[in-house]
Protein backbone atom coordinates (compact mmCIF):
# COMPACT_ATOMS: atom_id res chain seq x y z
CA UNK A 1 -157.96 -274.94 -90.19
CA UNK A 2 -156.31 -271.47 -90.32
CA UNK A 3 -160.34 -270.12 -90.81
CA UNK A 4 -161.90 -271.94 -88.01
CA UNK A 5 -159.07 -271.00 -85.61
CA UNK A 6 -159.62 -267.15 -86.86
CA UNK A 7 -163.52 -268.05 -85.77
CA UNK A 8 -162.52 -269.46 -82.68
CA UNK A 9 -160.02 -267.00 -81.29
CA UNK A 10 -161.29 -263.49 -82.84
CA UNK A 11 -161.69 -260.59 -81.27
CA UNK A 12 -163.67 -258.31 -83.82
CA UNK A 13 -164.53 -255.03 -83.13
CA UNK A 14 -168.16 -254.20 -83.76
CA UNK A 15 -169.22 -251.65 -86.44
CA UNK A 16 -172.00 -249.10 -86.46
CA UNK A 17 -175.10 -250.72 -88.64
CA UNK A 18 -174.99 -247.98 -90.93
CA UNK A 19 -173.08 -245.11 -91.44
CA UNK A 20 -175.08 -241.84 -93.71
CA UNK A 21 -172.50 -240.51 -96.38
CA UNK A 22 -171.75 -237.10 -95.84
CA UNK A 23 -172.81 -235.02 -99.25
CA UNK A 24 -170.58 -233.97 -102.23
CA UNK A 25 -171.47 -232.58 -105.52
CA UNK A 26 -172.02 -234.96 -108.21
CA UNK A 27 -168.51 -235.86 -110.32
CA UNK A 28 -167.71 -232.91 -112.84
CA UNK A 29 -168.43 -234.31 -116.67
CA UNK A 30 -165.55 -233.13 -118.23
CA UNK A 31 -162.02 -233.66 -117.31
CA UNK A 32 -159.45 -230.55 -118.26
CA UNK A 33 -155.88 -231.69 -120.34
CA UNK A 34 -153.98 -233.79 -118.20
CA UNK A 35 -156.38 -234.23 -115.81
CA UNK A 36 -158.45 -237.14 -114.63
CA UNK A 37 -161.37 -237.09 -111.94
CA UNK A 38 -161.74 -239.94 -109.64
CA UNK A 39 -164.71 -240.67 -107.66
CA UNK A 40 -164.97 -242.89 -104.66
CA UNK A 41 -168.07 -244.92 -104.50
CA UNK A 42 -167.33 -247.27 -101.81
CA UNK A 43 -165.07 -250.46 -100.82
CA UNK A 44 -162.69 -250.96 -104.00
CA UNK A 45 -165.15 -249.05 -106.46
CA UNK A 46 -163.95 -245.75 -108.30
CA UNK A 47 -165.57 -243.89 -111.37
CA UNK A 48 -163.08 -243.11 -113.38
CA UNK A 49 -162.55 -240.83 -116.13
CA UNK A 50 -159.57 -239.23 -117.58
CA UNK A 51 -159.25 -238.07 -121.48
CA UNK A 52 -162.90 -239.04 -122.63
CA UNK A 53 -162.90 -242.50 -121.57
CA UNK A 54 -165.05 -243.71 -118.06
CA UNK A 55 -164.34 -246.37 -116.12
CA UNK A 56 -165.31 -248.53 -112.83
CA UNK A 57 -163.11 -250.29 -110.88
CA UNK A 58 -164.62 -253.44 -109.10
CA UNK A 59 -168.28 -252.60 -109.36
CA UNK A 60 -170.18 -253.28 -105.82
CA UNK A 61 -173.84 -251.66 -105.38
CA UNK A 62 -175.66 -254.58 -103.48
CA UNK A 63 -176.52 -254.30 -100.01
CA UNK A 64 -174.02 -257.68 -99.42
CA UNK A 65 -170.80 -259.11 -100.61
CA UNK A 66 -172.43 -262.49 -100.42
CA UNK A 67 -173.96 -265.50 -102.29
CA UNK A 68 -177.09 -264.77 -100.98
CA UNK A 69 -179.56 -261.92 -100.61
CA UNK A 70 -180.24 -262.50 -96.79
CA UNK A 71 -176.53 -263.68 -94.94
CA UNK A 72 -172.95 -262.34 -95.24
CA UNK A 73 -171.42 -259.25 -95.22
CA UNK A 74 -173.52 -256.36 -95.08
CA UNK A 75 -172.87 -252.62 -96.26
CA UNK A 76 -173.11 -250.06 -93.60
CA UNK A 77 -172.70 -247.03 -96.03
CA UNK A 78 -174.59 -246.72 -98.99
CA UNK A 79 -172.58 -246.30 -102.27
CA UNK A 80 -171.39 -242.56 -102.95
CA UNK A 81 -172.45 -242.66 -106.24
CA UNK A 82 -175.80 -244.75 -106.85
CA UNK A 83 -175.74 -247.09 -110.23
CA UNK A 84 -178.64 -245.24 -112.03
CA UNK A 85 -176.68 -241.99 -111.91
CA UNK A 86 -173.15 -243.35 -113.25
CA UNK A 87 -172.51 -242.11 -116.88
CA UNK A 88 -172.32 -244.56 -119.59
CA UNK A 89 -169.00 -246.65 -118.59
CA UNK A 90 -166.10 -247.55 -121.18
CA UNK A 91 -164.22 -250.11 -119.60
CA UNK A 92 -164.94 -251.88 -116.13
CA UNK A 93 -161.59 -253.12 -114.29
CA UNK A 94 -161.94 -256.16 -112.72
CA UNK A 95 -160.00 -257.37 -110.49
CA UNK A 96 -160.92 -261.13 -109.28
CA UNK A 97 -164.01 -262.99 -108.49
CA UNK A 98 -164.03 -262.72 -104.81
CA UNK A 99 -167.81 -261.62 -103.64
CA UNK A 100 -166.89 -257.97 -102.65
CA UNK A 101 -165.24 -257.27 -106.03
CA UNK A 102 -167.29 -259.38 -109.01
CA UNK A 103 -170.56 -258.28 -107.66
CA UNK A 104 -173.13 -260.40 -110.57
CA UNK A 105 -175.90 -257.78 -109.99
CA UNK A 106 -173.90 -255.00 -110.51
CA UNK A 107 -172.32 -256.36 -113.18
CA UNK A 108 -175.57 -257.35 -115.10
CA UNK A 109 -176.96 -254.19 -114.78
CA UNK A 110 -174.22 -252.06 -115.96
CA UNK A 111 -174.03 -254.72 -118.82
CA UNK A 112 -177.89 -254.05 -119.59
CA UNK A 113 -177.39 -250.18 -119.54
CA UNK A 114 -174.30 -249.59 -121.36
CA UNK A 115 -172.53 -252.86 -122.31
CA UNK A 116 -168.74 -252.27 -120.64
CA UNK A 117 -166.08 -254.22 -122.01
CA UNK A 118 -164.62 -255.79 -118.84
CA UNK A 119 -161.14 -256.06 -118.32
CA UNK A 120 -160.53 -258.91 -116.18
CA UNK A 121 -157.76 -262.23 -115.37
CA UNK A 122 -158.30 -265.36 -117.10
CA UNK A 123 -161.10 -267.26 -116.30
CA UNK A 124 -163.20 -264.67 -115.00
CA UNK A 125 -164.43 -263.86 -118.62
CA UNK A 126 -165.61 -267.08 -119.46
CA UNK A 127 -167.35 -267.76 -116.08
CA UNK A 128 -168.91 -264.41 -116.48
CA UNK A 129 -170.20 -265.06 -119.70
CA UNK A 130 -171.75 -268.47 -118.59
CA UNK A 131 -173.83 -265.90 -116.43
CA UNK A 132 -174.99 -264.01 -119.25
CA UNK A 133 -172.43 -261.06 -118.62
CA UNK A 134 -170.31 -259.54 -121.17
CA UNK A 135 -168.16 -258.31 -123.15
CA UNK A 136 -164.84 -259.49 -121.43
CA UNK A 137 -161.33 -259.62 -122.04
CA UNK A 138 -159.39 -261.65 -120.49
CA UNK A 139 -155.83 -261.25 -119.49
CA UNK A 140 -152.75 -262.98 -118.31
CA UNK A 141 -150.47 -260.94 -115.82
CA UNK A 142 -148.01 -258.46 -117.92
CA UNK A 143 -150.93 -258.94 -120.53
CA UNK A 144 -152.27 -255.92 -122.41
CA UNK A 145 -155.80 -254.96 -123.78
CA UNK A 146 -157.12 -251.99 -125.74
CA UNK A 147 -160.62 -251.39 -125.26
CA UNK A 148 -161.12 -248.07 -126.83
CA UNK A 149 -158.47 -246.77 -129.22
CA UNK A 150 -156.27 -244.79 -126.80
CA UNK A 151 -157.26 -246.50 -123.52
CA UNK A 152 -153.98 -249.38 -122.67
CA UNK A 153 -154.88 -251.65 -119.58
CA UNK A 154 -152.29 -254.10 -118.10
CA UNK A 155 -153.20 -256.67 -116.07
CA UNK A 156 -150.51 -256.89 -113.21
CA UNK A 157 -149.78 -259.46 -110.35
CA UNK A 158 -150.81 -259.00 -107.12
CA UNK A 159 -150.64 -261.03 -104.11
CA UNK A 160 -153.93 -262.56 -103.42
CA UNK A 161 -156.04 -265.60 -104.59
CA UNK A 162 -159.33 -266.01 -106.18
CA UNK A 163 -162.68 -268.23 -104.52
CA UNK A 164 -166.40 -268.52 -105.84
CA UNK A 165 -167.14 -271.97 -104.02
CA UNK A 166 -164.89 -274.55 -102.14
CA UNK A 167 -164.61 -276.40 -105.21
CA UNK A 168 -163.19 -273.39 -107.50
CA UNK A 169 -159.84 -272.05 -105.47
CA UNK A 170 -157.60 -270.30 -107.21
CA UNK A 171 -159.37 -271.25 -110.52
CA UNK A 172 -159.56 -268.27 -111.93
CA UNK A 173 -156.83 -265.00 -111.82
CA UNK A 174 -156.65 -262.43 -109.49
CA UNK A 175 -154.61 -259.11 -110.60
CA UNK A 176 -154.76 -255.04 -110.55
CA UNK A 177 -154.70 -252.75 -113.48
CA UNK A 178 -152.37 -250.63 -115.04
CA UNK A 179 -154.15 -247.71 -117.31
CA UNK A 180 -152.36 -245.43 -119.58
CA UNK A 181 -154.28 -242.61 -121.93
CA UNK A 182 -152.16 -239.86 -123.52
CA UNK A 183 -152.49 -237.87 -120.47
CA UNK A 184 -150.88 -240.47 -117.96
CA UNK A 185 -150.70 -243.58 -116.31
CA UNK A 186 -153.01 -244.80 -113.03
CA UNK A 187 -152.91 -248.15 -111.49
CA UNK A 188 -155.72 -250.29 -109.86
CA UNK A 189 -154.29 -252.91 -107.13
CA UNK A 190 -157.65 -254.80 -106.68
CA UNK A 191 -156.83 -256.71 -103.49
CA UNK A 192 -152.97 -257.83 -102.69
CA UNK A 193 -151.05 -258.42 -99.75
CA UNK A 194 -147.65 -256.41 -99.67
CA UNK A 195 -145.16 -258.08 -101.74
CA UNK A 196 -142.39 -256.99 -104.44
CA UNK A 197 -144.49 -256.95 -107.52
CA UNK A 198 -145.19 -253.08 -106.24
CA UNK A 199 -141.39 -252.68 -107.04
CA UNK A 200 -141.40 -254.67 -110.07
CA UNK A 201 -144.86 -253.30 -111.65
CA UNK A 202 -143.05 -249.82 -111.35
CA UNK A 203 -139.70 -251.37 -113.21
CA UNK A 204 -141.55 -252.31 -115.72
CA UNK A 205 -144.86 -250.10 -116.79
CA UNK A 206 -143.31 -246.99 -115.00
CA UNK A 207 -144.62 -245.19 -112.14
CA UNK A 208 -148.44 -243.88 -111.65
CA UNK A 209 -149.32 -240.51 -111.42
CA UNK A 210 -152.76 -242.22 -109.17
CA UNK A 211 -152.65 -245.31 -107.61
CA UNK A 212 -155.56 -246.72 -105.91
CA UNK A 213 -154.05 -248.83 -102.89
CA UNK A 214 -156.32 -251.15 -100.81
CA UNK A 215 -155.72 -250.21 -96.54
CA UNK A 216 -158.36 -252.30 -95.04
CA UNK A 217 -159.61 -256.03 -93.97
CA UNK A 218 -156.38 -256.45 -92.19
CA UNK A 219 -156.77 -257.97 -88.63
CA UNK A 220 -155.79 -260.16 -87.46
CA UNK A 221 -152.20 -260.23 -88.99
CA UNK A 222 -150.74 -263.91 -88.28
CA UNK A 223 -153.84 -264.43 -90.72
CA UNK A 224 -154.50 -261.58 -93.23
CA UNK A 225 -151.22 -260.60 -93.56
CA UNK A 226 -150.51 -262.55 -97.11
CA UNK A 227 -153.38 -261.46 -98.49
CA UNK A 228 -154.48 -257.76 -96.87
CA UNK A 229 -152.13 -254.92 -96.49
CA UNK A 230 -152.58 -252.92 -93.74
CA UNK A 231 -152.25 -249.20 -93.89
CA UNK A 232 -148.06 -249.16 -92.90
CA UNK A 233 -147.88 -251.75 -95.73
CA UNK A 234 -150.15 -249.71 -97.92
CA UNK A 235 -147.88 -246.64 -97.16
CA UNK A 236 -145.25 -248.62 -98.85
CA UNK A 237 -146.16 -249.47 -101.63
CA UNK A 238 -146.74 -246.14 -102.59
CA UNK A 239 -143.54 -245.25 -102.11
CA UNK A 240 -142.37 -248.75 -104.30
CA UNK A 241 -144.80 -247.61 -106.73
CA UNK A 242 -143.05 -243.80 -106.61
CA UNK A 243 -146.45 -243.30 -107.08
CA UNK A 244 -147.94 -239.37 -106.96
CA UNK A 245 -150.84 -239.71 -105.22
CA UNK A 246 -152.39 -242.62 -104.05
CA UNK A 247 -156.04 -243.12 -102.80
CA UNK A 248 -157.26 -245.88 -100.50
CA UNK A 249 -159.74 -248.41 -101.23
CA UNK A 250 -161.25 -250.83 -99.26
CA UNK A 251 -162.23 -249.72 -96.32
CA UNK A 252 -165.48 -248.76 -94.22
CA UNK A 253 -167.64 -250.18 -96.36
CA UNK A 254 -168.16 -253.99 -95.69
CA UNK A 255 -166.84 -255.81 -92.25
CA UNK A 256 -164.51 -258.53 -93.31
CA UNK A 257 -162.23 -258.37 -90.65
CA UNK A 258 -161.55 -257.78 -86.68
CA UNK A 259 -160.24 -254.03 -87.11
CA UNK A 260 -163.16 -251.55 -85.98
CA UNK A 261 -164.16 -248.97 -88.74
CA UNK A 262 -162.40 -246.45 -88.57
CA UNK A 263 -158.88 -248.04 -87.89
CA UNK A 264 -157.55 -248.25 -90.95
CA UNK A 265 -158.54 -244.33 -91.52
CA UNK A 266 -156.39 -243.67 -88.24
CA UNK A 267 -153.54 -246.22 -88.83
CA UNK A 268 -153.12 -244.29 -92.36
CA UNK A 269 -152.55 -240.77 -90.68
CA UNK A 270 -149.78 -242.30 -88.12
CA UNK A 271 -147.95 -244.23 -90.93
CA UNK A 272 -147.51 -241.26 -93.12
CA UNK A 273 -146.24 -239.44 -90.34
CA UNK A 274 -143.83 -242.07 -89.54
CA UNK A 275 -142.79 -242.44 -92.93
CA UNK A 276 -142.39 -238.79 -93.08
CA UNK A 277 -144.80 -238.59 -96.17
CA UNK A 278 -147.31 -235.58 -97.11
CA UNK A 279 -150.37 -235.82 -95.39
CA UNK A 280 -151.60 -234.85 -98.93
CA UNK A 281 -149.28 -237.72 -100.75
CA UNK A 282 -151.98 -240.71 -99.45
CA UNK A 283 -155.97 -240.05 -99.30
CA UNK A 284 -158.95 -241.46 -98.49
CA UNK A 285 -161.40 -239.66 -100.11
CA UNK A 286 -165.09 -240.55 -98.66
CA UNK A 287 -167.77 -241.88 -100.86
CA UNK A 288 -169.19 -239.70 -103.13
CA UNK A 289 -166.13 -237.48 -103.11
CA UNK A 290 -164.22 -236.49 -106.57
CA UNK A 291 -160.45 -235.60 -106.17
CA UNK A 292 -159.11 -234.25 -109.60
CA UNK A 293 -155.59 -235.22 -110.15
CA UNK A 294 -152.79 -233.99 -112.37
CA UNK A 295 -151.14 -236.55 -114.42
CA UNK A 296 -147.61 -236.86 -115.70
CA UNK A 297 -147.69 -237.36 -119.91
CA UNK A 298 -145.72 -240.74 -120.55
């Protein structure tokens, strides 16, 4: 009921049909001591890599975040990075099994290149592996994996909910990521609304030098709000988090919501002010852009 009244009454601002990425150098290979090197490659996808390990946060290259090849959300700016010229991936972090974020083509193809153990909530693992996709691990919230010796990854709560079908709601675990290396800790938030698991996932694994924080697919409140942060909420959990730098995710990429594209880019900049935080504090790198961040040893 809630969906067909958003259908009814919404007043969505239209987005450009395609918007051409503005050009960066290609991701440095090498990361220095203490360093890591993130890359933003569009919606909730970010090349990792920090102490010799290379990973991909919720892998998205097709031209929809749909069922099907010819209806749904469309992509009005291409990935920053394009899937031939990623380096061989380690781990990818995956988040839930909502179309925008367990994309099956990208996934099979990265499986076919390079076979990445996937680091995803229960339930997502087996259903990928029905699909001929693998390695998985799956996880429990608070759980722990080890891909690579040296590479930790928690799965953490976040407040969201996970859909394939109508049949299939909340079937299957929706999380973010908490990864530590011997250099420092980064955290992954997939999709959440704002709640106090920012807080506790702090209290409990410590606070992120990096934290990737989701600003978009926000309006209109009365119905995203439990399951989108916007950018003031976004702006908070960084500061729950105590986190060093945070970078945004989805936004710009897919139209999901009513907000036009560049509001959450603009809604950022005024809650940072507000909030009195550094401009520099909370970024939104654009795709194909590499910020290098300093990390704080654990």
């Amino acid at each position: 009921m809630d969906i067909l009244r958003w259908q009814r009454k919404r007043e969505r601002v239209p987005w450009p049909r395609a918007v051409a990425n503005q050009p960066f150098p290609p991701p440095p290979e090498a990361t220095g001591p203490g360093e890591a090197t993130i890359t933003f490659i569009g919606h909730a996808s970010y090349l990792i890599r920090v102490d010799g390990f290379t990973l991909l946060t919720d892998p998205i290259f097709s031209d929809r975040a749909s069922p099907f090849a010819f209806a749904g959300p469309k992509r009005v700016r291409k990935p920053g990075l394009a899937l031939d010229a990623l380096p061989p991936i380690d781990a990818v972090l995956l988040s839930h099994n909502h179309y925008d974020h367990m994309d099956l083509p990208s996934l099979r193809a990265l499986a076919s290149r390079c076979r990445p153990t996937i680091v995803t909530g229960l339930g997502n693992g087996a259903y990928l592996s029905a699909r001929g996709i693998g390695p998985s691990v799956e996880l429990d919230w608070w759980e722990r994996a080890e891909p690579k010796p040296g590479l930790v990854i928690t799965y953490v709560p976040a407040q969201h909910w996970s859909s394939r079908s109508l049949l299939d709601r909340r079937r299957m675990l929706w999380g973010g990521h908490v990864i530590e290396t011997a250099s420092g800790r980064l955290y992954f938030a997939g999709d959440s609304g704002y709640f106090d698991g920012f807080r506790e996932i702090r209290s409990r694994l410590g606070s992120p030098s990096v934290a990737l924080l989701p600003i978009g697919a926000y309006e209109p409140r009365w119905f995203m709000q439990s399951q989108h942060m916007n950018p003031t909420e976004a702006v908070e959990a960084h500061v729950d988090l105590d986190a060093a730098l945070s970078l945004a995710t989805h936004w710009g990429t897919f139209q999901l919501t009513d907000e036009g594209i560049d509001a959450p880019l603009e809604a950022l900049q005024t809650a940072k002010r507000e909030r009195g935080l550094r401009q520099e504090a909370f970024q939104a790198p654009l795709p194909g852009q590499t910020i290098v961040a300093r990390l704080e040893r654990i």
